[in-house]
C-alpha atoms as a PDB file:
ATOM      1  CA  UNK A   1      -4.901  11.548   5.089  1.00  0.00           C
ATOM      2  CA  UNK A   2      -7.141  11.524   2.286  1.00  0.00           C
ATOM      3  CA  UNK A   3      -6.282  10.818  -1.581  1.00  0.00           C
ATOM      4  CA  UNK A   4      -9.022  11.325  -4.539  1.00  0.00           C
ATOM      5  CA  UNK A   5      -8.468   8.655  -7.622  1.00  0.00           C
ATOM      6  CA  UNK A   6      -9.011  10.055 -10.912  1.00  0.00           C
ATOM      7  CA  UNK A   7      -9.423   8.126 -14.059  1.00  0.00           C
ATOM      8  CA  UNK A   8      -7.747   8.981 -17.829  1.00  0.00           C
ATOM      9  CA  UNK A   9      -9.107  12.125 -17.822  1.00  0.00           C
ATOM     10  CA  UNK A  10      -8.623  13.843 -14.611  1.00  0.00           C
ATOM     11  CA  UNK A  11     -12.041  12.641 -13.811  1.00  0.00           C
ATOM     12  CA  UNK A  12     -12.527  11.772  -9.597  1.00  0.00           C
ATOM     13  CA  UNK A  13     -14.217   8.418  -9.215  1.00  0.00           C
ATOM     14  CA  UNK A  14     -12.624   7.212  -5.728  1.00  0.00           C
ATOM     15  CA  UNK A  15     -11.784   8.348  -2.565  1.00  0.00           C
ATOM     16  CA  UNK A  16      -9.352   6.484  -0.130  1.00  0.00           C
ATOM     17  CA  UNK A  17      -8.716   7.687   3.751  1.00  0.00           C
ATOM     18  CA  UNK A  18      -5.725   6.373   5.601  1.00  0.00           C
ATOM     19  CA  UNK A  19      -6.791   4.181   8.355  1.00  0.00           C
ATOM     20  CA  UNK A  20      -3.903   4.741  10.952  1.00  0.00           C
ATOM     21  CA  UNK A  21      -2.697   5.760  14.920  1.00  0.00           C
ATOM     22  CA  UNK A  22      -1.472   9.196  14.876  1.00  0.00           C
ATOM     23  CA  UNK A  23       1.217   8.151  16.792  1.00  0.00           C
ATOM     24  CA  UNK A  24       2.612   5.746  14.543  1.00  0.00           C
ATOM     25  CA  UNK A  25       2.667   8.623  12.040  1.00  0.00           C
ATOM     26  CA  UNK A  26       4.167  10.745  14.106  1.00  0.00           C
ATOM     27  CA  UNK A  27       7.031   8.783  15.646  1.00  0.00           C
ATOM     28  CA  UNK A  28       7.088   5.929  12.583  1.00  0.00           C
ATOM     29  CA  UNK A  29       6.946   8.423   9.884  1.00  0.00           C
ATOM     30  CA  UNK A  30       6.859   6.467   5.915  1.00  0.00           C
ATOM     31  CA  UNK A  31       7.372   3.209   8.004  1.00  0.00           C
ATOM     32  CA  UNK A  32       4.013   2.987  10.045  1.00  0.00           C
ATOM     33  CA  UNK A  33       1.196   0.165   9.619  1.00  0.00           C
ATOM     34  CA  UNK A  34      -1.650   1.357   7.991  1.00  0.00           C
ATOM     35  CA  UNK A  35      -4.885  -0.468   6.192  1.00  0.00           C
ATOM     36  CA  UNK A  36      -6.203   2.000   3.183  1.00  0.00           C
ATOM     37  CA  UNK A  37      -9.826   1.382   2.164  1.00  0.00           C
ATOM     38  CA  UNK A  38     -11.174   2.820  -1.702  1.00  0.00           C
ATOM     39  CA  UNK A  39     -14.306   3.621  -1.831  1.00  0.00           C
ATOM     40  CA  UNK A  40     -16.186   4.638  -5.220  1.00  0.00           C
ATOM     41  CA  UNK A  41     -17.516   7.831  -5.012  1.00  0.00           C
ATOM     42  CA  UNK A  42     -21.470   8.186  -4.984  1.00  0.00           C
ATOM     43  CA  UNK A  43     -21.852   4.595  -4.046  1.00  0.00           C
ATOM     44  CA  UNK A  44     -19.273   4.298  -1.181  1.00  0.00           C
ATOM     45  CA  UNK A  45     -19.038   0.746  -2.243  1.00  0.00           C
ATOM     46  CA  UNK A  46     -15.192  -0.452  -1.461  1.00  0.00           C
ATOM     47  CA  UNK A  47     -13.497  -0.817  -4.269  1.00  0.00           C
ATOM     48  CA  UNK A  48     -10.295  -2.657  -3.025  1.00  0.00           C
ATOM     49  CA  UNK A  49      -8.144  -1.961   0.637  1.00  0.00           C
ATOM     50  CA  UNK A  50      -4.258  -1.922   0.679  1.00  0.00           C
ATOM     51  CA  UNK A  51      -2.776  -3.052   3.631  1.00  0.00           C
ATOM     52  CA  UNK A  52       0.850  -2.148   4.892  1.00  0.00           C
ATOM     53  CA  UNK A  53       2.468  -3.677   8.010  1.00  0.00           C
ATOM     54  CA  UNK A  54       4.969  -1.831   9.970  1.00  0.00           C
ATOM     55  CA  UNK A  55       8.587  -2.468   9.158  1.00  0.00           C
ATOM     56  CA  UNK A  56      11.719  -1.060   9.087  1.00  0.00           C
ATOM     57  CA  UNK A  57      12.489   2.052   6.840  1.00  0.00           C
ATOM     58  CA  UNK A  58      14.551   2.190   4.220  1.00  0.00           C
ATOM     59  CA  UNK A  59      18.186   2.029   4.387  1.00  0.00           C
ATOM     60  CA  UNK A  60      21.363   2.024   2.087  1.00  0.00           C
ATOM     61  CA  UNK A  61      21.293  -1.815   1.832  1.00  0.00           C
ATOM     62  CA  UNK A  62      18.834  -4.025   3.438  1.00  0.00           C
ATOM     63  CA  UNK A  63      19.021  -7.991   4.055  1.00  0.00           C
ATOM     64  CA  UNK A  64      15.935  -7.961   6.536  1.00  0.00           C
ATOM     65  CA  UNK A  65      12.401  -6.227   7.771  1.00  0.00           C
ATOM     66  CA  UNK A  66      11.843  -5.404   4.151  1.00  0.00           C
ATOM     67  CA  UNK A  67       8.853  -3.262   3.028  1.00  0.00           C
ATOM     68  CA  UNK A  68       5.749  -4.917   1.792  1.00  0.00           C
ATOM     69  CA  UNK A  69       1.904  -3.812   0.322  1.00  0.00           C
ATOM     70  CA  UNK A  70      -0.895  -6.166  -0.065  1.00  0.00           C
ATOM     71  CA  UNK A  71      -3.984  -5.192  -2.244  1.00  0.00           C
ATOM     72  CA  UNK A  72      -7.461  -6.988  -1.705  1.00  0.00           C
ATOM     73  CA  UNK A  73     -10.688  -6.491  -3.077  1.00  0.00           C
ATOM     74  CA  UNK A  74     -13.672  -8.118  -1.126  1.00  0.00           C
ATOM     75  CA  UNK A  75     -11.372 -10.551   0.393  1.00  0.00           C
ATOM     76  CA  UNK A  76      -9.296 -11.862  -2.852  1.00  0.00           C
ATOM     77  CA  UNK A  77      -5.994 -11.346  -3.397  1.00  0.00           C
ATOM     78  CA  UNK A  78      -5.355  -8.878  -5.530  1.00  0.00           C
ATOM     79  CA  UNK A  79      -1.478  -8.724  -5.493  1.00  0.00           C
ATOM     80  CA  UNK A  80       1.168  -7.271  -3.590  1.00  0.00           C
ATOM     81  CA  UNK A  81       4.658  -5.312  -3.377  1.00  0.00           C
ATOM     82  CA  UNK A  82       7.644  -6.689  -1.543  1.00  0.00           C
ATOM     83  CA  UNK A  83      11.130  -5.492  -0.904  1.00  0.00           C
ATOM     84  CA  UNK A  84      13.704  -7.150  -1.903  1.00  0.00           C
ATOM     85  CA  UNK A  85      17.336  -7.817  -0.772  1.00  0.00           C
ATOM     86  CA  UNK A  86      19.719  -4.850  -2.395  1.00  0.00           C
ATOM     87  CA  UNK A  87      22.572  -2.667  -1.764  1.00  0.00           C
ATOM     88  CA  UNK A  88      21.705   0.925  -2.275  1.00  0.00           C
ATOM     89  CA  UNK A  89      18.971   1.024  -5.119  1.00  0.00           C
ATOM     90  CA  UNK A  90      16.091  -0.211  -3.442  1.00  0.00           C
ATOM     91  CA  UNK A  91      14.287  -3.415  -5.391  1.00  0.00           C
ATOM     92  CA  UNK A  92      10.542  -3.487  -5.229  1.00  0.00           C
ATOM     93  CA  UNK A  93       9.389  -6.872  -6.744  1.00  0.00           C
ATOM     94  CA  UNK A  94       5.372  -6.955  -8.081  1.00  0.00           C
ATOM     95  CA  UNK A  95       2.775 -10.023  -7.898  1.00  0.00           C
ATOM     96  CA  UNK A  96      -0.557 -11.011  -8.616  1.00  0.00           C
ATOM     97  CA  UNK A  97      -3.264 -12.443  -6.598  1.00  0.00           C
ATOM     98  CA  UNK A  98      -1.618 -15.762  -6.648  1.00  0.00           C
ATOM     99  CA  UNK A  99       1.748 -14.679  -6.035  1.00  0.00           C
ATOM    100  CA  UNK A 100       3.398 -14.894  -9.588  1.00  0.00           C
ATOM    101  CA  UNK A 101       5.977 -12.046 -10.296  1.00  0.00           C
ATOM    102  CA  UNK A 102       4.382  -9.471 -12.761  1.00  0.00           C
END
């Protein structure tokens, strides 16, 4: 799956591709693994890579297997997304590189 980044002004600068098995999206649907390189356009150069393990989906209330994003760019920490224990509105909590809540 491909996704085009534009900037302010509707402007494309990036270009990311889904790095996944067809089978996990197939059978695993939104919950499948997947690593997600951005690359600038003209240069190719990566800009940063999100990486998603495989978990559980989403349910009505959740107390394990939650969801989770990490965000690097050439190998630092950028930050991630985490899941977070709830009961029917899901709870998404955001971090920097060094873990700190945002």
């Amino acid at each position: 799956k491909w996704f085009h980044t534009t900037d302010g002004k509707n402007e494309k600068f990036a270009t990311s591709l889904e790095e996944s098995n067809c089978l996990l999206r197939i059978f695993c649907g939104g919950c499948h693994e997947f690593d997600m390189p951005v690359k600038i356009d003209g240069t190719n150069e990566e800009l940063m890579t999100m990486n998603r393990p495989m978990k559980f989906p989403v349910g009505c209330g959740k107390c394990c297997c939650y969801q989770e994003m990490s965000m690097k760019s050439k190998g630092t920490e950028m930050g991630s997304i985490k899941e977070g224990f709830y009961c029917c509105v899901p709870r998404m909590m955001i971090s920097d590189g060094s873990g700190a809540p945002v």
